[in-house]
N, C-alpha and C. Protein backbone atom coordinates (compact mmCIF):
# COMPACT_ATOMS: atom_id res chain seq x y z
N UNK A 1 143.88 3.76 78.40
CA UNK A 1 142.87 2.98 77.71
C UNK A 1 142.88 1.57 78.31
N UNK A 2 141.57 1.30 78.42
CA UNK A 2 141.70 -0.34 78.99
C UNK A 2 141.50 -1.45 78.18
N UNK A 3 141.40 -2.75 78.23
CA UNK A 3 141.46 -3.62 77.85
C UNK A 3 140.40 -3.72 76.59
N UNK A 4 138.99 -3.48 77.46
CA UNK A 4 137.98 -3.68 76.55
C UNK A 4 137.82 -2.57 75.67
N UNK A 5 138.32 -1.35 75.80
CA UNK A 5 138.18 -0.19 75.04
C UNK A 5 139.63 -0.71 73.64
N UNK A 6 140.60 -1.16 74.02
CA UNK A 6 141.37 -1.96 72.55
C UNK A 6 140.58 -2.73 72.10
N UNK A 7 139.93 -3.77 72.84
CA UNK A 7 139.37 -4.71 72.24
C UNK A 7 138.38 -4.45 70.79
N UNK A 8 137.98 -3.18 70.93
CA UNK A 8 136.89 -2.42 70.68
C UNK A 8 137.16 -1.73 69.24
N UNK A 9 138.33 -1.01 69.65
CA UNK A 9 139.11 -0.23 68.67
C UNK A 9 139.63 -1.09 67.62
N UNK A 10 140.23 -2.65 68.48
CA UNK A 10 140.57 -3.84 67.13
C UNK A 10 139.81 -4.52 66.38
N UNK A 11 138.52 -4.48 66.95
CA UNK A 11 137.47 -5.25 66.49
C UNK A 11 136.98 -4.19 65.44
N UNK A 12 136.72 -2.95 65.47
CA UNK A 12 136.22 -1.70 64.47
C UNK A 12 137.67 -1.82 63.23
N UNK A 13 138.45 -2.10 63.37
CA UNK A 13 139.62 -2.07 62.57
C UNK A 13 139.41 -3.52 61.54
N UNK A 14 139.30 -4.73 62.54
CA UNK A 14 139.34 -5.68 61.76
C UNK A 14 137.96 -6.84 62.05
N UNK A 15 136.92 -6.29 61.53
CA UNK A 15 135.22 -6.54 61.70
C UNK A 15 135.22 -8.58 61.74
N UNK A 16 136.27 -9.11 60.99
CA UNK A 16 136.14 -10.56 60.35
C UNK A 16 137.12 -11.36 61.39
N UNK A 17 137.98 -10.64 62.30
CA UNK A 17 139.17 -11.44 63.32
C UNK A 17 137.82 -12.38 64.37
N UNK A 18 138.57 -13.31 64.47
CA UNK A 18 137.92 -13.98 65.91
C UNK A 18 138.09 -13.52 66.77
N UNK A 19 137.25 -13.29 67.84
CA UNK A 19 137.34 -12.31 69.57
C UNK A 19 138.70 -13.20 69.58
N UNK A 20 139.29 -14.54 69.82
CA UNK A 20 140.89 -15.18 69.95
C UNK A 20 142.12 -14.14 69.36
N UNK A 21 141.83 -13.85 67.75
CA UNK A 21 142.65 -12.89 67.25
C UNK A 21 142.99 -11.68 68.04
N UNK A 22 141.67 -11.02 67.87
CA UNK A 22 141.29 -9.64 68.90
C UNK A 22 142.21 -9.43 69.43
N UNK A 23 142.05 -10.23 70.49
CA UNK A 23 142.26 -10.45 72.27
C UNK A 23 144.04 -10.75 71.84
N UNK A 24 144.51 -11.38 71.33
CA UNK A 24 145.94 -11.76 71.21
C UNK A 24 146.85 -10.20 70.95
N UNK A 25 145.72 -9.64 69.49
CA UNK A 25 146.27 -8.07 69.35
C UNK A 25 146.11 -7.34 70.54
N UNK A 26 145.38 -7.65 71.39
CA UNK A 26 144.91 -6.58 72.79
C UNK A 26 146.00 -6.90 73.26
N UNK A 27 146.51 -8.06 73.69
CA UNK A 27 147.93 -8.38 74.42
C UNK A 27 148.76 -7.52 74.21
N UNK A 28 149.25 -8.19 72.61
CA UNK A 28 150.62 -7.98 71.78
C UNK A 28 150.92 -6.46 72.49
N UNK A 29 149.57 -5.13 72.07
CA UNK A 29 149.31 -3.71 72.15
C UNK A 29 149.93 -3.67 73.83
N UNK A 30 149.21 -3.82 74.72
CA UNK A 30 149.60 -4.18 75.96
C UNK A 30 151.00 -4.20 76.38
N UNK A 31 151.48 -5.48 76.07
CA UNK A 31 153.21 -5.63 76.20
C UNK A 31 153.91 -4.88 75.52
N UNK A 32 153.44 -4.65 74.08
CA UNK A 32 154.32 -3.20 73.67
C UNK A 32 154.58 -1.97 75.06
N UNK A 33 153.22 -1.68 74.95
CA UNK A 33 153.12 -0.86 75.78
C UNK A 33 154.48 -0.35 77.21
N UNK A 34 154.05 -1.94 77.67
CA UNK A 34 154.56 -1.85 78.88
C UNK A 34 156.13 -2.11 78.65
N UNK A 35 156.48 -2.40 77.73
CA UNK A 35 158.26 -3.03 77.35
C UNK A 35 158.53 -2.03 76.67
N UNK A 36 158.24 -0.55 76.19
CA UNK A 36 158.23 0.56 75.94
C UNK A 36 158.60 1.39 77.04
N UNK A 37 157.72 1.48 78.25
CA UNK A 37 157.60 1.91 79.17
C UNK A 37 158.80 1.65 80.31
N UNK A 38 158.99 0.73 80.49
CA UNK A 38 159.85 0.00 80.88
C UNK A 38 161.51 -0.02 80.14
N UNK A 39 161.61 -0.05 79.37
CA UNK A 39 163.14 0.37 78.41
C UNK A 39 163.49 1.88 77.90
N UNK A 40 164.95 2.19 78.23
CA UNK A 40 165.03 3.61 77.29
C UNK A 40 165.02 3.13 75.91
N UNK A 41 165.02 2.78 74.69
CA UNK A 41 164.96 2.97 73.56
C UNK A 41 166.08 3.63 73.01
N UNK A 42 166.87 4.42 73.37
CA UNK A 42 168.01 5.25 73.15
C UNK A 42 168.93 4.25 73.60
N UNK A 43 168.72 3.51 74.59
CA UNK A 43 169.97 2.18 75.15
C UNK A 43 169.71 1.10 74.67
N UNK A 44 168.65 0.70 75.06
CA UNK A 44 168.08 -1.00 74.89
C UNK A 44 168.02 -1.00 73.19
N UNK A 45 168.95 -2.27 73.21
CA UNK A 45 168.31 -2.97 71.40
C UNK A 45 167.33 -3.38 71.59
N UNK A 46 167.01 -3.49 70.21
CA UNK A 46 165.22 -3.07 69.65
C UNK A 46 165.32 -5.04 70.13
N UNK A 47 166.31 -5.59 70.07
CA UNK A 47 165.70 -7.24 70.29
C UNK A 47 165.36 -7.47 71.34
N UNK A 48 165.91 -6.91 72.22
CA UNK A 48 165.49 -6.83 73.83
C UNK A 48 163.98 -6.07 74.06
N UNK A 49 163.69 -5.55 73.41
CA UNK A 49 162.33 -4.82 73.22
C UNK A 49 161.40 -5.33 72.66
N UNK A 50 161.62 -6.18 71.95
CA UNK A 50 160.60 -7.10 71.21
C UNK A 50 160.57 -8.36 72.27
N UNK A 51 161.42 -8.75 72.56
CA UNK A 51 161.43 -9.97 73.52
C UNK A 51 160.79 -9.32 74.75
N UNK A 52 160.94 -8.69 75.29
CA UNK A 52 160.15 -8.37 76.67
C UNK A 52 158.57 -7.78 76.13
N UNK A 53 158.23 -7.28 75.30
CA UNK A 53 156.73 -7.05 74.52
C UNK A 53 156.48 -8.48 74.25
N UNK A 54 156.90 -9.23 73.89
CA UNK A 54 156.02 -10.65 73.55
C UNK A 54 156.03 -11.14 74.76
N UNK A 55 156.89 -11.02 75.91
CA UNK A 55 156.72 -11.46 77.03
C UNK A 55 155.94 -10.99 78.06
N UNK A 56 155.65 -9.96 77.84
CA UNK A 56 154.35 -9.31 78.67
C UNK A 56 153.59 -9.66 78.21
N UNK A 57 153.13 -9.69 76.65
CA UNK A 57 152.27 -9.83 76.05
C UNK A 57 151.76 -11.26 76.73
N UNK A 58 152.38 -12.33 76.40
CA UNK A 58 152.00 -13.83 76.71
C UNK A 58 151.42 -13.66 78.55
N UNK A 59 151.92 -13.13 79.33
CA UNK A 59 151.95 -12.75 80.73
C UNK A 59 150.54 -12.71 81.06
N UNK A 60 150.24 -11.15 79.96
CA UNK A 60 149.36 -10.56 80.40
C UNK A 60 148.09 -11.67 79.92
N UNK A 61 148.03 -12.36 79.13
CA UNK A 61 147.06 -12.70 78.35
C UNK A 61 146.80 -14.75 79.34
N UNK A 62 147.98 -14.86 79.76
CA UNK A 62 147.91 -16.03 80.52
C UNK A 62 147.16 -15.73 81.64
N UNK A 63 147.70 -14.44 81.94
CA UNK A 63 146.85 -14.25 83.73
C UNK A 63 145.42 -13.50 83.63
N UNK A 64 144.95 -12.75 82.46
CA UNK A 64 143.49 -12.34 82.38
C UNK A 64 142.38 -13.04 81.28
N UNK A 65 143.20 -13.65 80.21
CA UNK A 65 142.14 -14.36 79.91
C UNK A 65 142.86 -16.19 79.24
N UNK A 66 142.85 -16.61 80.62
CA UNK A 66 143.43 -18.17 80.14
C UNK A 66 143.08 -19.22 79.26
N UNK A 67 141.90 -18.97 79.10
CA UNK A 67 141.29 -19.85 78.16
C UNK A 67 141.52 -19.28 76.55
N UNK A 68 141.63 -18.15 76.17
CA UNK A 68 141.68 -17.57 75.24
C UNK A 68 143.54 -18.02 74.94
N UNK A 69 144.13 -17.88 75.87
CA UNK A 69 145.40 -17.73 76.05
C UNK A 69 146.00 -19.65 75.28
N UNK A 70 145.07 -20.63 75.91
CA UNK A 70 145.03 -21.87 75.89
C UNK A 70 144.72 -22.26 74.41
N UNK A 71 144.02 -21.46 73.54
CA UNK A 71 144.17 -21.28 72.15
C UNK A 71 145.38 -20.81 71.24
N UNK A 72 145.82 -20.16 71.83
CA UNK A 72 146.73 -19.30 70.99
C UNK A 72 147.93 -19.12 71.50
N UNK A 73 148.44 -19.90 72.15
CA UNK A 73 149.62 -20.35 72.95
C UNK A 73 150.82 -20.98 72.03
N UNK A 74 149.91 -21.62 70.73
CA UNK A 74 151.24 -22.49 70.10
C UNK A 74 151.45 -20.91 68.56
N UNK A 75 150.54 -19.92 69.03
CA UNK A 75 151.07 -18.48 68.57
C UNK A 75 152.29 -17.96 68.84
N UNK A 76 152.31 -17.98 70.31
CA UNK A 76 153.62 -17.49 71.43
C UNK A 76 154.56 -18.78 71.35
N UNK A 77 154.31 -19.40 71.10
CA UNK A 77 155.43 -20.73 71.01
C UNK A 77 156.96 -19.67 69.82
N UNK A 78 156.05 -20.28 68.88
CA UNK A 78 156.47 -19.68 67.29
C UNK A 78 157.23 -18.70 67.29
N UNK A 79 156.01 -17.74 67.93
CA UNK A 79 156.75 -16.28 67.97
C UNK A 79 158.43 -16.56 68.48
N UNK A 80 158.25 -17.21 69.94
CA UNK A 80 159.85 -17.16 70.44
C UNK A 80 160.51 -17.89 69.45
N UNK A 81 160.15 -18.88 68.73
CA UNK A 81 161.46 -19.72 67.83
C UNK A 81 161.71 -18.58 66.55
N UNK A 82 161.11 -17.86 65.97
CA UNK A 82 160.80 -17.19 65.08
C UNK A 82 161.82 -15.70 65.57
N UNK A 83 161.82 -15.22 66.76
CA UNK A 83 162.32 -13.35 67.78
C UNK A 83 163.75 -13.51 66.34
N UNK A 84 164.58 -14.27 66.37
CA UNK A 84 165.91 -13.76 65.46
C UNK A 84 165.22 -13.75 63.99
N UNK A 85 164.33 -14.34 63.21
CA UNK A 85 164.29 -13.51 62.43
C UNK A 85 163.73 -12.43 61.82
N UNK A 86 162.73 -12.32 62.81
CA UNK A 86 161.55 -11.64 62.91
C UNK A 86 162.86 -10.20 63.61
N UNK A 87 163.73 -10.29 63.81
CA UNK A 87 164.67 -8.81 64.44
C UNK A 87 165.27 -8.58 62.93
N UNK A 88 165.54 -9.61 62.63
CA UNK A 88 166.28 -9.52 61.23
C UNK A 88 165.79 -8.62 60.20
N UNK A 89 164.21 -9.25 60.27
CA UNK A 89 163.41 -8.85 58.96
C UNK A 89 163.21 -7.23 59.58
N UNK A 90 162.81 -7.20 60.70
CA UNK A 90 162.59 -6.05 60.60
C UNK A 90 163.81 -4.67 60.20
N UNK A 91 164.68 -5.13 60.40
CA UNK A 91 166.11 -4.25 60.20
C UNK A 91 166.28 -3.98 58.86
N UNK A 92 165.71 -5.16 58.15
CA UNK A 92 166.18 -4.84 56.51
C UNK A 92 165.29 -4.10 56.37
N UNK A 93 163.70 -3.84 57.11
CA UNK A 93 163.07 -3.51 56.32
C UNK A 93 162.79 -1.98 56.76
N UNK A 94 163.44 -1.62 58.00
CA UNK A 94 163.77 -0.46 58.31
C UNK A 94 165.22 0.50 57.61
N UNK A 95 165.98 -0.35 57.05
CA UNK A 95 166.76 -0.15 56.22
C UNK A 95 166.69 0.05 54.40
N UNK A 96 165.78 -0.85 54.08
CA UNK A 96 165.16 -0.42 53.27
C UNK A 96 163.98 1.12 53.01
N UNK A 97 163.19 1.07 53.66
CA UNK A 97 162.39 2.16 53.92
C UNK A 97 163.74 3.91 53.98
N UNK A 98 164.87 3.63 54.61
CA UNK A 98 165.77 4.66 54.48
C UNK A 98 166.41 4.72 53.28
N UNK A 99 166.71 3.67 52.81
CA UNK A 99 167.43 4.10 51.66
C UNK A 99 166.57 4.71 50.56
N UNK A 100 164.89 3.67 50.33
CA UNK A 100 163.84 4.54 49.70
C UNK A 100 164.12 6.20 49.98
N UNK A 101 164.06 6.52 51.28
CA UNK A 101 163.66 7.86 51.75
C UNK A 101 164.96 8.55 51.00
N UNK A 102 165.88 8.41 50.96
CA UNK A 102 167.31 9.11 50.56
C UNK A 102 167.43 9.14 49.42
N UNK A 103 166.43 7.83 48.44
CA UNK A 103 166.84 7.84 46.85
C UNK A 103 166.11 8.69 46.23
């Protein structure tokens, strides 16, 4: 799937985002992608996986659409000061969701 075909699929999902929003989720989707692709998952911690997905993500979005990128840059700022607890939260909340499942 390419760029503009996410774009497409995010925009039908969320009708009220700014093409800026969009386009940031087109990234984010993107660097998942490729930091997926790129890591076993069975080895790599999930923090190392999130850090290289926001880092493609920012990559990809610096080198194809810069101006968009020039908006939403102090997004990717955040994000990196934010990666420890944003690993955190997600653990409890994958931990939570199991213990739901077991109770």
């Amino acid at each position: 799937m390419n760029r503009d075909e996410l774009f497409k699929i995010v925009k039908e999902q969320h009708p009220d985002w700014p093409d800026e929003q969009i386009w940031t989720q087109v990234s984010v989707m993107i660097g998942a992608d490729e930091a997926v692709s790129r890591t076993n998952p069975d080895t790599t911690p999930i923090d190392q996986i999130i850090e290289i997905a926001i880092e493609k993500a920012e990559i990809w979005l610096r080198e194809n659409l810069p101006l968009i990128f020039a908006k939403v840059a102090d997004f990717f700022a955040q994000l990196w000061d934010r990666l420890p607890d944003i690993v955190v939260r997600g653990f409890n909340y994958i931990w939570r969701v199991i213990e739901d499942i077991f109770n």
